[in-house]
C-alpha atoms as a PDB file:
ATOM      1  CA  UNK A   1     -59.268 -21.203 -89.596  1.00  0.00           C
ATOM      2  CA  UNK A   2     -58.387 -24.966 -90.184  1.00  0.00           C
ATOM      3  CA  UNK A   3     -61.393 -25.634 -92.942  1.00  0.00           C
ATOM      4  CA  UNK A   4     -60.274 -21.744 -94.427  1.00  0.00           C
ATOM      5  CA  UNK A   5     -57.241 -23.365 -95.110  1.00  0.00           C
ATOM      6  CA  UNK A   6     -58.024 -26.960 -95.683  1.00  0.00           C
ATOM      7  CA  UNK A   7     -55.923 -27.595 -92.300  1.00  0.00           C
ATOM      8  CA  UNK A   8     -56.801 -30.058 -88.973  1.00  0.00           C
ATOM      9  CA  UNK A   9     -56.045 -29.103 -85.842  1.00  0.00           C
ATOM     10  CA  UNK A  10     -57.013 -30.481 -82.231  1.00  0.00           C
ATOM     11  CA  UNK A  11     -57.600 -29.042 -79.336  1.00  0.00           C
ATOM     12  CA  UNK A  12     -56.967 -30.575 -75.246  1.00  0.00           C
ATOM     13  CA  UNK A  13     -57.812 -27.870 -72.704  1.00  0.00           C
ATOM     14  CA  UNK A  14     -55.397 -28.240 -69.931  1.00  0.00           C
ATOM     15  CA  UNK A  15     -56.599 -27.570 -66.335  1.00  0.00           C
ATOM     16  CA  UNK A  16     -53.772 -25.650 -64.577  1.00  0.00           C
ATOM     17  CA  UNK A  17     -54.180 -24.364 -60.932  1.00  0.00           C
ATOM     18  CA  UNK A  18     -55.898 -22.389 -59.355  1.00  0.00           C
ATOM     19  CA  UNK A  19     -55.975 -18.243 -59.246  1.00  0.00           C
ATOM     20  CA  UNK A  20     -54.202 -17.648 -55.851  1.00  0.00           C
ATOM     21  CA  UNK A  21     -56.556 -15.266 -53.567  1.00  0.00           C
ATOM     22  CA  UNK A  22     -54.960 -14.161 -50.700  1.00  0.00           C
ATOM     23  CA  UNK A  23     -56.854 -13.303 -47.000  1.00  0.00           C
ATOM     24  CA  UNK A  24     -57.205  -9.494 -47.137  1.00  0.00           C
ATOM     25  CA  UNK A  25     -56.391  -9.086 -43.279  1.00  0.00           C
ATOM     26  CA  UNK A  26     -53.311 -11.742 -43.867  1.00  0.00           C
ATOM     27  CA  UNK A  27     -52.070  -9.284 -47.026  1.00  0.00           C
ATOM     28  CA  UNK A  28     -51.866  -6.194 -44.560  1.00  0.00           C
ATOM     29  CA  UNK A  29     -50.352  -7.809 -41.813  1.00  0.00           C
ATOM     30  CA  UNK A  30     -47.925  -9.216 -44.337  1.00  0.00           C
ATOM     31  CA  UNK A  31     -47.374  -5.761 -46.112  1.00  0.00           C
ATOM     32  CA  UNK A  32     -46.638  -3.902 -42.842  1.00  0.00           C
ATOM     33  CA  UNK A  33     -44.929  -6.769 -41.663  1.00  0.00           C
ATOM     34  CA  UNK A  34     -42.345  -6.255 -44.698  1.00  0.00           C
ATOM     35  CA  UNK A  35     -41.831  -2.680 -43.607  1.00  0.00           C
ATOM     36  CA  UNK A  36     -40.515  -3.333 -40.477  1.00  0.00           C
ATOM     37  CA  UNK A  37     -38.246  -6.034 -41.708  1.00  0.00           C
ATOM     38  CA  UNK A  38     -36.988  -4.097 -45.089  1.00  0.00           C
ATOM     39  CA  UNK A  39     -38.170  -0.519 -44.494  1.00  0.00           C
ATOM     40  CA  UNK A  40     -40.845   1.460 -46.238  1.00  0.00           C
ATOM     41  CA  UNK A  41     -39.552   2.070 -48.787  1.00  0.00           C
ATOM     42  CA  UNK A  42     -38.749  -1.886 -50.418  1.00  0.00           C
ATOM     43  CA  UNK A  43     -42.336  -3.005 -48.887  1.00  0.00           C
ATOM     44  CA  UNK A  44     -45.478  -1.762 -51.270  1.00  0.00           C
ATOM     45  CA  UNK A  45     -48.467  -3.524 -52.736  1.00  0.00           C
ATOM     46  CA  UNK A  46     -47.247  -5.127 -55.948  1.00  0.00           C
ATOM     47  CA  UNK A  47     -49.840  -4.867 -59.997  1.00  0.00           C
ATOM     48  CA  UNK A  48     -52.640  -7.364 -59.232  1.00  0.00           C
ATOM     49  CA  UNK A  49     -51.795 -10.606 -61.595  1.00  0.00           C
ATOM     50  CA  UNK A  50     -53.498 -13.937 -62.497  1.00  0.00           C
ATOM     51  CA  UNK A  51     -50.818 -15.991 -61.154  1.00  0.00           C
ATOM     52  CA  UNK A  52     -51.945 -19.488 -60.593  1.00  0.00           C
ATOM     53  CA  UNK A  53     -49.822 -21.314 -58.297  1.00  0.00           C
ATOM     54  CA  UNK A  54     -50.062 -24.805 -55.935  1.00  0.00           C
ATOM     55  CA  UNK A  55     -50.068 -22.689 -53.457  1.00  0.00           C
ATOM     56  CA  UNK A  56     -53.606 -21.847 -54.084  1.00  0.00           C
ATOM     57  CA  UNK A  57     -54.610 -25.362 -53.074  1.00  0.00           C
ATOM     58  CA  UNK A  58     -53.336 -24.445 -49.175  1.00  0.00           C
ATOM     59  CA  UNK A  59     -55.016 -20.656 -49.744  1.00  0.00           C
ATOM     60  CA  UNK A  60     -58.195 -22.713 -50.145  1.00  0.00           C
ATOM     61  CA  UNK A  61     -57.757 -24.619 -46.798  1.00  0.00           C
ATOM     62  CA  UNK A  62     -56.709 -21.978 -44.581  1.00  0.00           C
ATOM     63  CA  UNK A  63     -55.964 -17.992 -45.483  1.00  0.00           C
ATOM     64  CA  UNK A  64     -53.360 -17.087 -46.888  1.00  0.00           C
ATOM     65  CA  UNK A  65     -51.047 -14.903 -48.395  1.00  0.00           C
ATOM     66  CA  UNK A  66     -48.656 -15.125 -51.286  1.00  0.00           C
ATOM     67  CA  UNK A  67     -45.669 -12.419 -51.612  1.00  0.00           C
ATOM     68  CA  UNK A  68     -43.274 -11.790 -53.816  1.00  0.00           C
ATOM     69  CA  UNK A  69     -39.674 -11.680 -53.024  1.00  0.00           C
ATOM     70  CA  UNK A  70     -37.658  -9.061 -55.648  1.00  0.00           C
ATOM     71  CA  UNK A  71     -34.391 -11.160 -55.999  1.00  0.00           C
ATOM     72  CA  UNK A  72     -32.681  -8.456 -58.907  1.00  0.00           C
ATOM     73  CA  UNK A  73     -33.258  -6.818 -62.226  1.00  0.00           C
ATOM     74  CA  UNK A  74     -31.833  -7.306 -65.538  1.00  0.00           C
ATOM     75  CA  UNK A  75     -30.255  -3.886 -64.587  1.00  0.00           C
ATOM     76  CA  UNK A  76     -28.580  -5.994 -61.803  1.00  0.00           C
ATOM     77  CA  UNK A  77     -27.024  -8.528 -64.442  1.00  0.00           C
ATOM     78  CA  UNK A  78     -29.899 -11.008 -63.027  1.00  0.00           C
ATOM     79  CA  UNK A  79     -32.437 -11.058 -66.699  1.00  0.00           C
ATOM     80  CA  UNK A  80     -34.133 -14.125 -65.903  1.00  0.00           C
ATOM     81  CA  UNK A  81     -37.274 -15.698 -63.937  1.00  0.00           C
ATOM     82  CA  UNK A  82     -37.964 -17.946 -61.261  1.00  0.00           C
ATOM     83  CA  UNK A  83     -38.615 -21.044 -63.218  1.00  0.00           C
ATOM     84  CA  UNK A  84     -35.740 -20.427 -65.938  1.00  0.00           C
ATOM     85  CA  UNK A  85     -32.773 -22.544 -66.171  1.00  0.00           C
ATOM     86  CA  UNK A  86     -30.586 -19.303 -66.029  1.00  0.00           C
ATOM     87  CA  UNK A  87     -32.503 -17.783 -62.929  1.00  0.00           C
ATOM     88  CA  UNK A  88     -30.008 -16.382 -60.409  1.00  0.00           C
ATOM     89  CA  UNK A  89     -31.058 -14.485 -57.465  1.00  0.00           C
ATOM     90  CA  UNK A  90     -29.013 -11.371 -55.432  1.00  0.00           C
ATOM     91  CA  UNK A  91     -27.737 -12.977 -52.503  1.00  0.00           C
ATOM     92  CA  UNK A  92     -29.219 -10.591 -50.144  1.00  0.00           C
ATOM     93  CA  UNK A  93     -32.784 -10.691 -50.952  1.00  0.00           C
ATOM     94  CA  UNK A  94     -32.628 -14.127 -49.347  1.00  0.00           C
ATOM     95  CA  UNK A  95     -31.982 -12.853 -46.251  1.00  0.00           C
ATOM     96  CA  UNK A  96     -34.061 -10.034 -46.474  1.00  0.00           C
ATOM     97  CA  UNK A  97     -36.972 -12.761 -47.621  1.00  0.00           C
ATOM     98  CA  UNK A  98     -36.023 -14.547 -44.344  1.00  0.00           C
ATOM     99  CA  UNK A  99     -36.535 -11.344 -41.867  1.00  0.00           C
ATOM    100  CA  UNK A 100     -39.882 -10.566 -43.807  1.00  0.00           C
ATOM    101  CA  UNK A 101     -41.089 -14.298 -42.843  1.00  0.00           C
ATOM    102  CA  UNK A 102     -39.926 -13.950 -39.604  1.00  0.00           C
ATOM    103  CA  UNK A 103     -41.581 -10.916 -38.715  1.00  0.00           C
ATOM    104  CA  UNK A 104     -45.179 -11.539 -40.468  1.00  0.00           C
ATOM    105  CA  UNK A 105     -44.904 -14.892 -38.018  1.00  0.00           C
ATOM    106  CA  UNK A 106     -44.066 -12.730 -35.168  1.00  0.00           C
ATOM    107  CA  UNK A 107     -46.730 -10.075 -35.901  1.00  0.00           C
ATOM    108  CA  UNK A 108     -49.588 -13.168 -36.466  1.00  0.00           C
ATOM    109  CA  UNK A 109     -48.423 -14.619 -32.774  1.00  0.00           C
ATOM    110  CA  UNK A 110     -48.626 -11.261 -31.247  1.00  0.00           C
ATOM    111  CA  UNK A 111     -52.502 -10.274 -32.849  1.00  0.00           C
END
């Protein structure tokens, strides 16, 4: 494109991090884990994506298992991302994000 048009350009590949893999048997203890804590119905498997996170680094060491946390819609006033300067979160996913953790760490001591 750049000689088509008589242009320069340069290019600097960026390493980011890497692809986050979770532990299969760590997902479904998570995932049922969730439905006891905030029912059936607000617990399912999530799209698969190619979110790359530092948590991958850790996934690498020992398994893992990432989760999301739904913390509102843009139907719920709440438009914005984790990572934007206007993020704001509903005040009761937190806790309902705390009684998930709780209970995947109770489930992994008891199996």
């Amino acid at each position: 494109m750049c000689a088509a048009y008589g242009a320069k350009a340069e290019f600097q590949w960026a390493e980011g991090y890497p692809v986050v893999i979770n532990n299969d048997d760590l997902a479904e203890l998570a995932l049922e884990a969730a439905k006891k804590a905030v029912g059936d119905e607000n617990a399912f498997w999530g799209p698969p994506t190619s979110a790359s996170e530092d948590f991958s680094y850790f996934a690498r060491e020992i398994p893992g298992c990432f989760i999301f946390l739904g913390g509102g819609t843009a139907e719920d006033g709440l438009p914005y991302m984790n990572h934007h300067p206007k993020f704001d979160i509903k005040e009761e996913a937190l806790e309902a994000g705390a009684r998930t953790e709780v209970q995947i760490a109770l489930d992994f001591l008891a199996s």
